[in-house]
C-alpha atoms as a PDB file:
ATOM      1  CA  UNK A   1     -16.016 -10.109 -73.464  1.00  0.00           C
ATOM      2  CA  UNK A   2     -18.312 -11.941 -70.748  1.00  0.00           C
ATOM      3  CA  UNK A   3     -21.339 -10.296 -70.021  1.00  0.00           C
ATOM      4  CA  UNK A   4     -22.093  -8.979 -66.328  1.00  0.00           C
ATOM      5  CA  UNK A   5     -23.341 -11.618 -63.649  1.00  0.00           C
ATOM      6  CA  UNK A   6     -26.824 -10.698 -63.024  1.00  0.00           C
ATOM      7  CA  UNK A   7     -28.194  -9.335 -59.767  1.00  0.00           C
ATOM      8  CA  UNK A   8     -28.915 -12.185 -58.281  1.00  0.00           C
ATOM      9  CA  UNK A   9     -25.556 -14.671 -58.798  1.00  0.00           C
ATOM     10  CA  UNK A  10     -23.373 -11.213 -57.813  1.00  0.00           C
ATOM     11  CA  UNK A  11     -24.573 -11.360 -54.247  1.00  0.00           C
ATOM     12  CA  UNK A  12     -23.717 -15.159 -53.662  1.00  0.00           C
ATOM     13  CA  UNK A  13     -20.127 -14.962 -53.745  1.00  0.00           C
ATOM     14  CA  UNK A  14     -20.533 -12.160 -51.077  1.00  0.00           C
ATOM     15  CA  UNK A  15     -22.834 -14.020 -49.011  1.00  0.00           C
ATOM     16  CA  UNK A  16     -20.983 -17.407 -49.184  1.00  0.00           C
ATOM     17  CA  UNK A  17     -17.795 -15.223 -47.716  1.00  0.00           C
ATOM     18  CA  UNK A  18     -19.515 -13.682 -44.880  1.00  0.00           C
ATOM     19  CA  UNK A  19     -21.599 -16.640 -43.664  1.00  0.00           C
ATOM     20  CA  UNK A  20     -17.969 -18.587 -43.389  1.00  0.00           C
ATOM     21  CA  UNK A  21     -16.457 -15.424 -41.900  1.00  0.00           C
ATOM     22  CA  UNK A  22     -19.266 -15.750 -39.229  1.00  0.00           C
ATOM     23  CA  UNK A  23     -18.517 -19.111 -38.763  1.00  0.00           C
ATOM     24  CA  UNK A  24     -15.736 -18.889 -37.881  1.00  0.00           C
ATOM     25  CA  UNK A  25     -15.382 -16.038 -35.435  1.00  0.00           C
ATOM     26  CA  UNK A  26     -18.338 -18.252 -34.156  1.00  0.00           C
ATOM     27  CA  UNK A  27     -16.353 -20.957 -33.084  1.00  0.00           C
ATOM     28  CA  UNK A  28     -14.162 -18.556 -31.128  1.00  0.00           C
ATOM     29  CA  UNK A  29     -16.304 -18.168 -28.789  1.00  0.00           C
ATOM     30  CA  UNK A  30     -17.180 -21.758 -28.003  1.00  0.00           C
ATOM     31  CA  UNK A  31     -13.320 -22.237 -26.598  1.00  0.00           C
ATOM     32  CA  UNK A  32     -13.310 -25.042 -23.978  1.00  0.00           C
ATOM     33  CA  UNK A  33     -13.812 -24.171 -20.551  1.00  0.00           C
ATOM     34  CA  UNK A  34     -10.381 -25.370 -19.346  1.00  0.00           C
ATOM     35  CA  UNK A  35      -8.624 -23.301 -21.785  1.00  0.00           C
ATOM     36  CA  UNK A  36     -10.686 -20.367 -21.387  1.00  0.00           C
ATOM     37  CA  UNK A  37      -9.593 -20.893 -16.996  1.00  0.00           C
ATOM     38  CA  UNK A  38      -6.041 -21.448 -17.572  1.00  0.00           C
ATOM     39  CA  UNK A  39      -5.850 -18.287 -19.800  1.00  0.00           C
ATOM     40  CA  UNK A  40      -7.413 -16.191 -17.424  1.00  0.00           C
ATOM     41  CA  UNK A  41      -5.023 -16.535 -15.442  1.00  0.00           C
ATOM     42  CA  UNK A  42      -2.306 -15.100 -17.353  1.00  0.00           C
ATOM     43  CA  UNK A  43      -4.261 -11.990 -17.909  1.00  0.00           C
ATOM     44  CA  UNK A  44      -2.798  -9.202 -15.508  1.00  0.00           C
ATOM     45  CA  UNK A  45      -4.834  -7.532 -12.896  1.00  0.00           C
ATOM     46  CA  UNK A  46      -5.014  -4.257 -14.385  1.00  0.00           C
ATOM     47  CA  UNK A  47      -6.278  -5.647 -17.456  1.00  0.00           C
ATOM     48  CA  UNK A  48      -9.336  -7.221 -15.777  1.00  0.00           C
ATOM     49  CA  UNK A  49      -7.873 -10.255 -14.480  1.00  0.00           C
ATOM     50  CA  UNK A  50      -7.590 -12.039 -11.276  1.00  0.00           C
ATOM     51  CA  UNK A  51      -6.251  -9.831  -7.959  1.00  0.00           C
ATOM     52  CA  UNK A  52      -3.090 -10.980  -6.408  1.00  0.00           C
ATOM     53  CA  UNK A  53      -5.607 -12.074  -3.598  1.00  0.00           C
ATOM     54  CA  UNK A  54      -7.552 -14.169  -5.209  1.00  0.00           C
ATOM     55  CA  UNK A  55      -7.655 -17.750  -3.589  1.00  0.00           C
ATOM     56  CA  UNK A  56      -6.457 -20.523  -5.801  1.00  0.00           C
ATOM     57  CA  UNK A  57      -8.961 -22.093  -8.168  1.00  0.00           C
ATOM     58  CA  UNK A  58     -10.824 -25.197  -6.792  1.00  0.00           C
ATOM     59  CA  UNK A  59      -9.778 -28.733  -7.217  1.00  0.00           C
ATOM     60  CA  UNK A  60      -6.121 -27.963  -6.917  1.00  0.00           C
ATOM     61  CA  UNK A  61      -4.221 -29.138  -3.997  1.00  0.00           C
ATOM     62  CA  UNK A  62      -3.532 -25.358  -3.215  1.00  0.00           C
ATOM     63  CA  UNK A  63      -7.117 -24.915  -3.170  1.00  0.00           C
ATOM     64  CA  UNK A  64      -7.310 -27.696  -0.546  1.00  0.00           C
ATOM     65  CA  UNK A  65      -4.377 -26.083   1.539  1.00  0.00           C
ATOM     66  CA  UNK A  66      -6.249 -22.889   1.097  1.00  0.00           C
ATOM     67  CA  UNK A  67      -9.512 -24.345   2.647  1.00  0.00           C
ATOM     68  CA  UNK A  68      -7.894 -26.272   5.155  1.00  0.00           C
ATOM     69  CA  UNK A  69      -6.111 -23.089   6.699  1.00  0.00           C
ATOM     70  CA  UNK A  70      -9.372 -21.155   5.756  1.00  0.00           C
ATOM     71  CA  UNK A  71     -11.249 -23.540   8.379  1.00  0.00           C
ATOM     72  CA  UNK A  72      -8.247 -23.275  10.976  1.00  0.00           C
ATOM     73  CA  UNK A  73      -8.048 -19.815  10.980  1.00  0.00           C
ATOM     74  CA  UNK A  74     -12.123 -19.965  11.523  1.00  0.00           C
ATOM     75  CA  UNK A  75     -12.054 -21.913  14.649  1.00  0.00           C
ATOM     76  CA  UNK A  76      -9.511 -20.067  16.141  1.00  0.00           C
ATOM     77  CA  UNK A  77     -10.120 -16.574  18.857  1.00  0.00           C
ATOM     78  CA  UNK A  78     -10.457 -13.509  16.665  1.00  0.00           C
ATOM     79  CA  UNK A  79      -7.540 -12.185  19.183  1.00  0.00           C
ATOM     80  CA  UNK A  80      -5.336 -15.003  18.067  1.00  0.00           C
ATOM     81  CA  UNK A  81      -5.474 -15.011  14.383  1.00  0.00           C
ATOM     82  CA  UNK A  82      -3.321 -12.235  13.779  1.00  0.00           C
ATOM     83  CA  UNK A  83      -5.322 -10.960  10.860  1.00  0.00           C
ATOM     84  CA  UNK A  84      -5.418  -6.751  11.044  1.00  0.00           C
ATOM     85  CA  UNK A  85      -8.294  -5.089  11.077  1.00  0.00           C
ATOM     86  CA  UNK A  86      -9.862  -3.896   8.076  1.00  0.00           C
ATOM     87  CA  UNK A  87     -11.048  -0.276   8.418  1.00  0.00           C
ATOM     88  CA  UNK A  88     -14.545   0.442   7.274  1.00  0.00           C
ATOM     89  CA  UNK A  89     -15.363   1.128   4.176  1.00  0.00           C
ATOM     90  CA  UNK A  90     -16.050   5.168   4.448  1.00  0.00           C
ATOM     91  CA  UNK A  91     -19.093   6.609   2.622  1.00  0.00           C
ATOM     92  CA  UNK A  92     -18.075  10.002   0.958  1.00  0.00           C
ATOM     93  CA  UNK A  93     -20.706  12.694   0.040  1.00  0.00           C
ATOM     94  CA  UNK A  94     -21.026  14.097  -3.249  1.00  0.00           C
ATOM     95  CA  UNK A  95     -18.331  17.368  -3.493  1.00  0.00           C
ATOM     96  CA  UNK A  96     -20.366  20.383  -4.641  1.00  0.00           C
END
């Protein structure tokens, strides 16, 4: 029969397996930052991703479209852009 690892020697096995465990759930956090975008997208809304609303990401040619209307829609009369209204945001008292 072997006699029991001292104190010491016990611990390294241990150790050795947590600091690679840390290591790598380190490296999931250092994901690229073009895969960590194009995933983001895929998230749904009520999960925390993007709104429906949300303009296109830039450097895409929608994002150019986007702008481009953006600034058309800017130079035009308010009366002519056909946008509705947005009511005002409403400040509500505390209910006792």
């Amino acid at each position: 029969m072997l006699p029991p690892m001292p104190t010491f020697t016990r611990h390294i096995p241990v150790l050795t397996a947590l600091a690679l465990a840390a290591c790598a759930l380190g490296g999931c956090g250092t994901v690229n930052q073009k895969v960590s975008a194009g995933m983001a997208d895929y998230i749904p809304a009520w999960a925390g991703g993007l709104p429906a609303d949300a303009p296109p990401r830039a450097g895409t040619p929608e994002y150019d479209k986007f702008m481009q209307e953006r600034e058309r829609k800017r130079l035009m009369p308010a009366a002519d852009r056909g946008d509705d209204a947005k009511p005002a945001a409403t400040t509500q008292g505390a209910a006792h």
